[in-house]
Protein backbone atom coordinates (compact mmCIF):
# COMPACT_ATOMS: atom_id res chain seq x y z
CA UNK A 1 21.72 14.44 -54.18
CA UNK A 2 22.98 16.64 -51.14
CA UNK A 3 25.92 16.06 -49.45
CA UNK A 4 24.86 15.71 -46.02
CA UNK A 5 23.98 11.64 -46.37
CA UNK A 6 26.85 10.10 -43.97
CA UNK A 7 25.42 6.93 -43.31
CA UNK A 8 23.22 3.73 -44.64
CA UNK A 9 19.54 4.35 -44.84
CA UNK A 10 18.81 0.91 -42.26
CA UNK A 11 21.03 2.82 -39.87
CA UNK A 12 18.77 5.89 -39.82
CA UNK A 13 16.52 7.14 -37.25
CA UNK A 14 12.64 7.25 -37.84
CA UNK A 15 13.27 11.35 -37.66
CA UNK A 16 16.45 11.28 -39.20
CA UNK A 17 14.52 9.41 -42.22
CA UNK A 18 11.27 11.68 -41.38
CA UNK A 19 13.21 14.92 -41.90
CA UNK A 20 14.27 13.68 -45.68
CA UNK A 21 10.81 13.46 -46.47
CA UNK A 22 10.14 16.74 -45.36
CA UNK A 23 12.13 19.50 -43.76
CA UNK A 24 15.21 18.72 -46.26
CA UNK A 25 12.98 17.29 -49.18
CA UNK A 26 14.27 19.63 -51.83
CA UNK A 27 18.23 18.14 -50.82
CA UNK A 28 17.05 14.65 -52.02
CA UNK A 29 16.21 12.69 -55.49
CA UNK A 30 12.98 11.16 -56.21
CA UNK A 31 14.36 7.69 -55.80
CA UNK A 32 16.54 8.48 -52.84
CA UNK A 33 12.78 9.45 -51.06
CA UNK A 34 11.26 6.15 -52.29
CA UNK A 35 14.41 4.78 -50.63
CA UNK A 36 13.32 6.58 -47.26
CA UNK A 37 9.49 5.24 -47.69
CA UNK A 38 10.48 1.57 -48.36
CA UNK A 39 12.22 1.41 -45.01
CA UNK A 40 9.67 3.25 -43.17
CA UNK A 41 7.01 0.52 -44.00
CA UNK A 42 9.45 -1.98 -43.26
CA UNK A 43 9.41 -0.75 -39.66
CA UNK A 44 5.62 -1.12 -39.42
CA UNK A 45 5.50 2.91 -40.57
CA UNK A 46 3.44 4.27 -43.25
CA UNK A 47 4.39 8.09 -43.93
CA UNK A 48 1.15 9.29 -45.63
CA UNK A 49 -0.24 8.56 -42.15
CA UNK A 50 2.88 9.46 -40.02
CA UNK A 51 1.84 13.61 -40.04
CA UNK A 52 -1.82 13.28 -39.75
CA UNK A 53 -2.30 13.47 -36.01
CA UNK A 54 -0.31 16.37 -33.90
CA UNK A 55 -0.68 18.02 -30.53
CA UNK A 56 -2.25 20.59 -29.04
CA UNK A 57 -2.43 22.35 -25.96
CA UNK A 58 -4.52 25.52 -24.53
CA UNK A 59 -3.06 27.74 -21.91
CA UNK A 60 -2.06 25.16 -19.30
CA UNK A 61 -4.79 22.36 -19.96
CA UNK A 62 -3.26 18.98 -20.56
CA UNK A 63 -2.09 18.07 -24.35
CA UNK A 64 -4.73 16.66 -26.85
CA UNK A 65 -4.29 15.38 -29.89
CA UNK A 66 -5.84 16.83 -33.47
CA UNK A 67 -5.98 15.94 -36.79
CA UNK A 68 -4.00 18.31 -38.62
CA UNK A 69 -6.52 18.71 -41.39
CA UNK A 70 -8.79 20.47 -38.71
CA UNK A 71 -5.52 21.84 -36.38
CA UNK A 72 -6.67 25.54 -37.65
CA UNK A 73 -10.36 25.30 -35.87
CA UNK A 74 -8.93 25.28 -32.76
CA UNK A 75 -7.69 28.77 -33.48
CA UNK A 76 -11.55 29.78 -32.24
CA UNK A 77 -9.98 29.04 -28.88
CA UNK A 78 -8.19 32.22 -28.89
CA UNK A 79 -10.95 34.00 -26.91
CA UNK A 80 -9.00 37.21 -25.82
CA UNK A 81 -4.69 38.17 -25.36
CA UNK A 82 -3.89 36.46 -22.63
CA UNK A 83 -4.48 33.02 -24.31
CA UNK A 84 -2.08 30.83 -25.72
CA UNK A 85 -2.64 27.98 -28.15
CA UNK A 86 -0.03 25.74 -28.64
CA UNK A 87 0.79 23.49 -31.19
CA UNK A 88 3.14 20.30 -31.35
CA UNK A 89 4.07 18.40 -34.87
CA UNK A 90 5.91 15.22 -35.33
CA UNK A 91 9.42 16.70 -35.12
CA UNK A 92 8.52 18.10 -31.55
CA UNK A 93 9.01 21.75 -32.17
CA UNK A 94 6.20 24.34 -30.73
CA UNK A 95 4.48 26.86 -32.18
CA UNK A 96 2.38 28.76 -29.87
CA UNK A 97 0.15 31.83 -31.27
CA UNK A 98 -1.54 34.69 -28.81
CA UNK A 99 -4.32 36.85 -30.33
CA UNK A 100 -4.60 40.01 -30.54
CA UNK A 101 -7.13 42.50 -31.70
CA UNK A 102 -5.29 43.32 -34.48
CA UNK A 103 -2.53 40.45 -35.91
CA UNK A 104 -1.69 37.00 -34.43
CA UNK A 105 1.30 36.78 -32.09
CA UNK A 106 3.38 33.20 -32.77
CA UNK A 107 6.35 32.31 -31.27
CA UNK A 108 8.20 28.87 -32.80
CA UNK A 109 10.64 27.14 -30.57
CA UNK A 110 13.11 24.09 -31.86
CA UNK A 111 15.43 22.48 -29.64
CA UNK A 112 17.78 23.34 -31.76
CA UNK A 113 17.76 26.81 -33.49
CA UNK A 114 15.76 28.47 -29.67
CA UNK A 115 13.26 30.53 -30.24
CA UNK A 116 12.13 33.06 -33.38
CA UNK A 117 8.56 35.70 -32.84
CA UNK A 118 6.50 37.00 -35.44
CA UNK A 119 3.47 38.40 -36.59
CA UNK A 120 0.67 37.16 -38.97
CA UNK A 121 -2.45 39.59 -39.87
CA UNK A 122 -4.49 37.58 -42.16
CA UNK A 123 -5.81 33.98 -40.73
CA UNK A 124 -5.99 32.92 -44.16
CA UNK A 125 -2.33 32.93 -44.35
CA UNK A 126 -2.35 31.63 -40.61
CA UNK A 127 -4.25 28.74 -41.16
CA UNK A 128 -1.62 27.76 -44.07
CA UNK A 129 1.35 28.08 -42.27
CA UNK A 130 -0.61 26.30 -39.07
CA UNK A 131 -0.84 23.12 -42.14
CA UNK A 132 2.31 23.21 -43.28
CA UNK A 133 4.51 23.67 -39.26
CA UNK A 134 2.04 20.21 -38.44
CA UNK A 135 3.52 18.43 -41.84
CA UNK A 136 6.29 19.87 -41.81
CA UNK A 137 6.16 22.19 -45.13
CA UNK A 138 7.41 25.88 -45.82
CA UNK A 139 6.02 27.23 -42.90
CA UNK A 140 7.04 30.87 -42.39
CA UNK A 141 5.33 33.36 -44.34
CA UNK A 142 7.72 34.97 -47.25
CA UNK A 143 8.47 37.99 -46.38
CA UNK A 144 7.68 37.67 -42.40
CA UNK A 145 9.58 39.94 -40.12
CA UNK A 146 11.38 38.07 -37.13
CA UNK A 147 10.94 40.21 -34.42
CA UNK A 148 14.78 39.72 -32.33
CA UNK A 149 14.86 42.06 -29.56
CA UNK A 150 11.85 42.35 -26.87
CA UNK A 151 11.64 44.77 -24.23
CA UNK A 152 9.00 44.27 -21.09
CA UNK A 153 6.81 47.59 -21.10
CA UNK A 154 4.65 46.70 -17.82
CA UNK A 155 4.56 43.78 -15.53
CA UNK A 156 1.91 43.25 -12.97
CA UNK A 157 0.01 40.68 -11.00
CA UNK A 158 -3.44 41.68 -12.33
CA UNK A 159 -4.21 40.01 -15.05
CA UNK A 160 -7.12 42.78 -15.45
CA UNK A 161 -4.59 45.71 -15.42
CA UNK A 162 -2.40 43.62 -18.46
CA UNK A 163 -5.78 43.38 -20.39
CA UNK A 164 -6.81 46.92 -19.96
CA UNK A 165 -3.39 47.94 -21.70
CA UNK A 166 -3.66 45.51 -24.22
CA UNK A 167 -6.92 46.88 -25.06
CA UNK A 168 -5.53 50.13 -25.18
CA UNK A 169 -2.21 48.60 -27.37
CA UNK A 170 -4.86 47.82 -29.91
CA UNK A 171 -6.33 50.71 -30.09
CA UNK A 172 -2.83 52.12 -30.86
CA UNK A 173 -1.96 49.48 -33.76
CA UNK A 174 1.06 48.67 -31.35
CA UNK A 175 2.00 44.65 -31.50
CA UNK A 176 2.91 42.81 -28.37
CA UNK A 177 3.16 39.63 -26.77
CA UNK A 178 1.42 38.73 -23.05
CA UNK A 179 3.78 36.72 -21.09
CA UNK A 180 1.91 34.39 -18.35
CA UNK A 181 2.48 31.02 -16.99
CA UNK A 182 0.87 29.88 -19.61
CA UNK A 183 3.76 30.72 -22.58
CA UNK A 184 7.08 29.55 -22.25
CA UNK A 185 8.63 32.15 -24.61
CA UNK A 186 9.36 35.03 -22.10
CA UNK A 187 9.88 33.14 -18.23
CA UNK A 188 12.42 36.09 -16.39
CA UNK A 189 10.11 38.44 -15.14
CA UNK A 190 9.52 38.52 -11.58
CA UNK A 191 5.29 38.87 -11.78
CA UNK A 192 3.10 36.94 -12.88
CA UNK A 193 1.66 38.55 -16.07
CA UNK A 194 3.93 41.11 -18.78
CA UNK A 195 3.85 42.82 -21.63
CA UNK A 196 6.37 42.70 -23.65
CA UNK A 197 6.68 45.36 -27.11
CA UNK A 198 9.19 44.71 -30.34
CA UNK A 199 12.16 47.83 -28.83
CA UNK A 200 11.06 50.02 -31.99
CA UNK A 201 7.65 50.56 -30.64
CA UNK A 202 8.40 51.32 -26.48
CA UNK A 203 8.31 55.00 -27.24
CA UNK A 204 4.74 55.08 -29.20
CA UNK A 205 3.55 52.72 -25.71
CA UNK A 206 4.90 55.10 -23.45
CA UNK A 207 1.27 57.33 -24.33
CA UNK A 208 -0.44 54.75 -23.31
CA UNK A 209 0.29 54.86 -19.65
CA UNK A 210 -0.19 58.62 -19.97
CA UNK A 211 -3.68 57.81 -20.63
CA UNK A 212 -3.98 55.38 -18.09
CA UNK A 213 -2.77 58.23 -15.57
CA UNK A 214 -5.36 60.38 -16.58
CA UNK A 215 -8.02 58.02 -16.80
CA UNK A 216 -6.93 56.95 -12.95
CA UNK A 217 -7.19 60.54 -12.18
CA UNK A 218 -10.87 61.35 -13.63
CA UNK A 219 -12.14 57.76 -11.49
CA UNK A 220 -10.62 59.31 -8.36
CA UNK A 221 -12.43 62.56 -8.94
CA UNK A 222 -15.69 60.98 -9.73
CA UNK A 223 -15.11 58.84 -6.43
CA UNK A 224 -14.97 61.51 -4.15
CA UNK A 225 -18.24 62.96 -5.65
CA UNK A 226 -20.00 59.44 -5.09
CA UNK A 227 -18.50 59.31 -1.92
CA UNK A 228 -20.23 63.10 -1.10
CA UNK A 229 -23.36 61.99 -1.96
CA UNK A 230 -23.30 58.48 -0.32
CA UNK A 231 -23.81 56.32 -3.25
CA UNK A 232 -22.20 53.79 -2.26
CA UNK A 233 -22.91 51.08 -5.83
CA UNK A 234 -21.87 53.77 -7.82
CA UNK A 235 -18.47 53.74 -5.56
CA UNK A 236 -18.52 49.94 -5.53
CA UNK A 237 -18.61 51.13 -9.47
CA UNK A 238 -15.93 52.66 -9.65
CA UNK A 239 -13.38 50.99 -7.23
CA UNK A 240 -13.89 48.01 -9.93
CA UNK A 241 -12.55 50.16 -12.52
CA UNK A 242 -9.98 51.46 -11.02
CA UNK A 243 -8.05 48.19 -9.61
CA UNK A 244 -7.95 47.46 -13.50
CA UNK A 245 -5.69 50.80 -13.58
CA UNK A 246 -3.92 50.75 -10.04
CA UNK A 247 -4.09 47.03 -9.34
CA UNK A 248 -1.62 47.22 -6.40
CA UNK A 249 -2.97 50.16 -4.41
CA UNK A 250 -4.61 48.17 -1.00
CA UNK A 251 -6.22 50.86 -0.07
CA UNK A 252 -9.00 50.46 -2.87
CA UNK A 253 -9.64 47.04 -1.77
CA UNK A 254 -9.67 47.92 1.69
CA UNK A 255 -12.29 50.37 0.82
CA UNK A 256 -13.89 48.22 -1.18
CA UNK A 257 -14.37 46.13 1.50
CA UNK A 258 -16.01 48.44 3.94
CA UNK A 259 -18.63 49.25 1.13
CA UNK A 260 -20.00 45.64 0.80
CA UNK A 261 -19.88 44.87 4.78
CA UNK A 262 -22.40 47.80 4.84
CA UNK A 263 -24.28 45.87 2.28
CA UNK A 264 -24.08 42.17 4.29
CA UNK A 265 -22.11 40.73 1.56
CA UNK A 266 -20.05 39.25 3.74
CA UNK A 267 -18.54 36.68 1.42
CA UNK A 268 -16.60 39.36 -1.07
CA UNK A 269 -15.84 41.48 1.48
CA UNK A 270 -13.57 38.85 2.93
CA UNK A 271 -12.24 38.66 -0.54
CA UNK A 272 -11.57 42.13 -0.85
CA UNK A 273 -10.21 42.82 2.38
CA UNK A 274 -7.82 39.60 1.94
CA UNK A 275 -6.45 41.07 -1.52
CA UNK A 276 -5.95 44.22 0.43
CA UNK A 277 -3.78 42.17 3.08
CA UNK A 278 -2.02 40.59 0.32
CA UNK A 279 -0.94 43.66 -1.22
CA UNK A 280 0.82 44.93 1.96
CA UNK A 281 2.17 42.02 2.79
CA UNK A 282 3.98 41.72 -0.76
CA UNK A 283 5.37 45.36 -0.05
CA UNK A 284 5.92 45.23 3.73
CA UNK A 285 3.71 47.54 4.96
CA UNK A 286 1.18 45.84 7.05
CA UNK A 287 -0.46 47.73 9.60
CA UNK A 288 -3.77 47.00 11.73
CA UNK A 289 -3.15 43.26 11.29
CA UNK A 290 -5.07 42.26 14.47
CA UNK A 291 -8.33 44.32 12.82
CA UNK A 292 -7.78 41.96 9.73
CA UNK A 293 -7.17 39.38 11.64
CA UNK A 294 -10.41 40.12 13.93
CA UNK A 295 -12.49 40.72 10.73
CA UNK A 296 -11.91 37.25 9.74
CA UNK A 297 -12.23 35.52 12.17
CA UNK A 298 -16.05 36.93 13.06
CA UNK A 299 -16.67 37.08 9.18
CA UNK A 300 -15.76 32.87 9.25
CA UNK A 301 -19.41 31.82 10.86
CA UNK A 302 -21.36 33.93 8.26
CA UNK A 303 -19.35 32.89 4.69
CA UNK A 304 -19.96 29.81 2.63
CA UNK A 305 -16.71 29.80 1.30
CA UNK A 306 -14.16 29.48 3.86
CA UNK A 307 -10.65 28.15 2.08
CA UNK A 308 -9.53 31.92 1.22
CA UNK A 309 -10.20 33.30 4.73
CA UNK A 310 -8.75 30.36 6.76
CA UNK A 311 -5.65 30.53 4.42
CA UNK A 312 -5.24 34.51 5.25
CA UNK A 313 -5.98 33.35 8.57
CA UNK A 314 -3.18 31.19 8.83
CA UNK A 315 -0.83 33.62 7.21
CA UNK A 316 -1.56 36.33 9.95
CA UNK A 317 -0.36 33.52 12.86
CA UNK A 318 2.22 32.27 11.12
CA UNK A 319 3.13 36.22 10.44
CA UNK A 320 2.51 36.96 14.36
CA UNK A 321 4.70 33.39 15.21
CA UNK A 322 1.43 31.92 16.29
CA UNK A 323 2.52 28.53 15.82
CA UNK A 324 -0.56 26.72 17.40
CA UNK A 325 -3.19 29.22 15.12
CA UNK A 326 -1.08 28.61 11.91
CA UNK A 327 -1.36 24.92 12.96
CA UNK A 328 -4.99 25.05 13.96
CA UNK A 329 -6.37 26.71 10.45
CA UNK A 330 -3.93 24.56 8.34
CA UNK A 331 -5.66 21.76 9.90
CA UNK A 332 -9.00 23.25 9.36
CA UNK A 333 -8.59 23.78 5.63
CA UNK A 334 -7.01 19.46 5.09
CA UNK A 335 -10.64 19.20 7.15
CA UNK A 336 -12.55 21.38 4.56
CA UNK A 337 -10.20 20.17 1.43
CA UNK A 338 -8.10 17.12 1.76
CA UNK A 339 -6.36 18.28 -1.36
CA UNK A 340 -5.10 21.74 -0.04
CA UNK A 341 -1.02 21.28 -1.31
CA UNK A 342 -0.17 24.37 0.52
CA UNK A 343 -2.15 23.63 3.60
CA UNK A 344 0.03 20.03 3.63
CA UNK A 345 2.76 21.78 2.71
CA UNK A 346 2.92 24.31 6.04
CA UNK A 347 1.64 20.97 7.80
CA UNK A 348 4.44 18.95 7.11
CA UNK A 349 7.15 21.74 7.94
CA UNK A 350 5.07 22.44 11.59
CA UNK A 351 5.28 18.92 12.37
CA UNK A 352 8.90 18.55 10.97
CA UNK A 353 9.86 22.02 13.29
CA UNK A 354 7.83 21.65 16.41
CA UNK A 355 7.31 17.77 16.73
CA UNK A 356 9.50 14.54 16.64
CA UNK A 357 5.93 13.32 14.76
CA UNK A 358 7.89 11.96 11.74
CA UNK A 359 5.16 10.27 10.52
CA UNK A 360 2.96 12.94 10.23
CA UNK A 361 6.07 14.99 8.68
CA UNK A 362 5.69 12.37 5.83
CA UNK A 363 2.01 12.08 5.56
CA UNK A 364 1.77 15.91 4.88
CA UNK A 365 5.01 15.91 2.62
CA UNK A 366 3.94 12.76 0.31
CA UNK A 367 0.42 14.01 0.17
CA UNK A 368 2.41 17.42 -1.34
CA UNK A 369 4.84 15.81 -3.40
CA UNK A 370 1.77 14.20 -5.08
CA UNK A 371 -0.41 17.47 -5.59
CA UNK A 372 2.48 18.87 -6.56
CA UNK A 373 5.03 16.68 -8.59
CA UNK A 374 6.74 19.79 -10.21
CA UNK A 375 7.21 22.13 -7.30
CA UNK A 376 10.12 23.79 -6.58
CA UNK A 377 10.06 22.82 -3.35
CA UNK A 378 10.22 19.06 -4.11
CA UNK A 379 13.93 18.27 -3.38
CA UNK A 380 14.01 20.12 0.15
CA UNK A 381 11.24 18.25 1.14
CA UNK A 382 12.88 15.24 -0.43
CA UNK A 383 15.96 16.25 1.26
CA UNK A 384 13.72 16.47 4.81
CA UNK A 385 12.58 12.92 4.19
CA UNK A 386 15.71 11.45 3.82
CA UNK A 387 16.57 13.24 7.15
CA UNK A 388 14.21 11.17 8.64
CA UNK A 389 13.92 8.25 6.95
């Protein structure tokens, strides 16, 4: 009988009396467990059916529920490394797994004990540890390595870039994690997308990126020759491959953008020239804003697609100190998309700087706070609204 019983079983939790029957199962008697399941159907509780149904999650969809007896089919939702499947059992702790080429990535976090990382090569022995985590079993592989210290080896805001690396990891037989906004494991890094390595293998990495340097230089050569003999799909070609290698370099997109207005496709072209814009304006070095600007705003009549353009649009003013264009497209894009957060969001901040309009300060903020229930920004605007109130 272990030690650890301190009080009554009546006075026990449904977890606390939960765990005996399964986390700390091998502490306990036989008859001590019967104990546990006696009092568990007194509350209404029957434990063979307590573990049957867990949670699951993919990427940043909302939770669903699965039986745990077909949990591991779900593992076909793994469709390439920067997906995350998580799962949820009884006891609340997470497991989420990542695929890649070669092993699966999990990372197990309890409330408790943080987070632990490892590896698992063969699904077979995947899909038994997925059973026993949702029942609350022996979960860990025997012998399974924890994996304790992570360093980040790139981080980037393409998410094509990460997966051209990863591809190239694999190829390798180096193991690593993807950290988005869709895993919880790895949240301090100041892009969007990483990828993080186990510290043993940085230095066998490192020859990756001395591939992708020489692949960036052979696409810049075989640009120039394309540009030489004015094929211009072959550049279009090759400026797609390379902002999977130099993601952040505007002036591909800014080329890229020239190409298909000579073609009249007027509708990426805004796209492309907008990333370009982007780009600069993340690294301070925006130049020729009025041509942008100018671009845009002749491109608008001919595009189907308007919200990206107006939104760049907007930026530019608001950039200039153009308060009544900022306030004119942010308008424009409620009109085209009533459900625009950040176009309410600018809205309610012109109205709260430039007017004594409180009203429409709070129909612009609400209509935020309720696209957007878990912004950061929700307790200045609160703060704003109590101002006012």
């Amino acid at each position: 009988m272990s030690e650890e019983i301190l009080k009554p079983i009546d006075a026990m939790s449904n977890d606390e009396l939960t765990s005996i029957l399964t986390i700390k199962k091998n502490n306990f008697n036989d008859e001590y467990k019967n104990k546990v399941v006696t009092e568990l159907e007194k509350r209404g509780i029957k434990f063979d059916e307590l573990l049957k149904i867990a949670k699951y999650k993919l990427n940043t969809e909302e939770t669903k529920e699965v039986d745990v007896n077909s949990a591991n089919e779900k593992l076909s939702l793994l469709k390439e490394p920067l997906d995350v499947l998580y799962f949820i059992n009884y006891m609340s702790e997470h497991l989420s797994i990542q695929k890649n080429q070669n092993v699966y990535v999990l990372h197990y976090y309890n409330q408790n004990e943080g987070f632990s990382s490892f590896f698992i090569e063969d699904v077979a022995i995947l899909k038994i540890s997925l059973l026993q985590f949702l029942t609350l079993g022996n979960w860990l592989p025997e012998g399974s390595e924890i994996i304790k210290h992570w360093e980040t080896f790139v981080e980037s805001a393409s998410s094509a870039y990460i997966l051209r690396l990863a591809k190239m990891l694999d190829a390798t037989d180096v193991v690593y994690s993807i950290n988005s906004n869709s895993l919880a494991r790895f949240s301090s890094f100041s892009s969007p997308y990483s990828i993080v390595l186990p510290l043993e293998d940085m230095d066998e990495a490192e020859e990756v990126l001395t591939k992708i340097d020489e692949l960036k230089t052979s696409l810049h050569k075989q640009l120039e020759l394309a540009e030489q003999n004015e094929n211009v799909d072959l550049q279009l070609e090759l400026l797609a491959e390379l902002e999977s290698v130099t993601p952040e370099d505007s002036i591909l997109f800014y080329n890229k953008a020239q190409l298909l207005d000579e073609k009249g496709d007027y509708q990426n072209a805004s796209e492309a020239l907008i990333e370009s814009f982007n780009l600069d304006l993340s690294n301070g070095e925006i130049e020729d804003v009025e041509d942008t600007e100018n671009y845009l705003v002749e491109i608008l009549g001919k595009v189907e697609k308007k919200g990206n353009i107006l939104h760049c649009l907007a930026t530019i003013s608001a950039f200039k100190g153009d308060n009544e264009n900022t306030f004119k497209y942010y308008n424009q894009l409620v009109e085209l998309d009533e459900n625009d957060s950040v176009a309410h969001l600018n809205l309610g901040h012109y109205f709260y700087s430039n007017t004594d309009d409180d009203e429409k300060v709070k129909l612009h903020f609400n209509k935020y706070i309720e696209l957007e229930p878990e912004s950061e920004e929700i307790e200045s605007i609160k703060t704003i609204l109590e101002n006012i109130a």
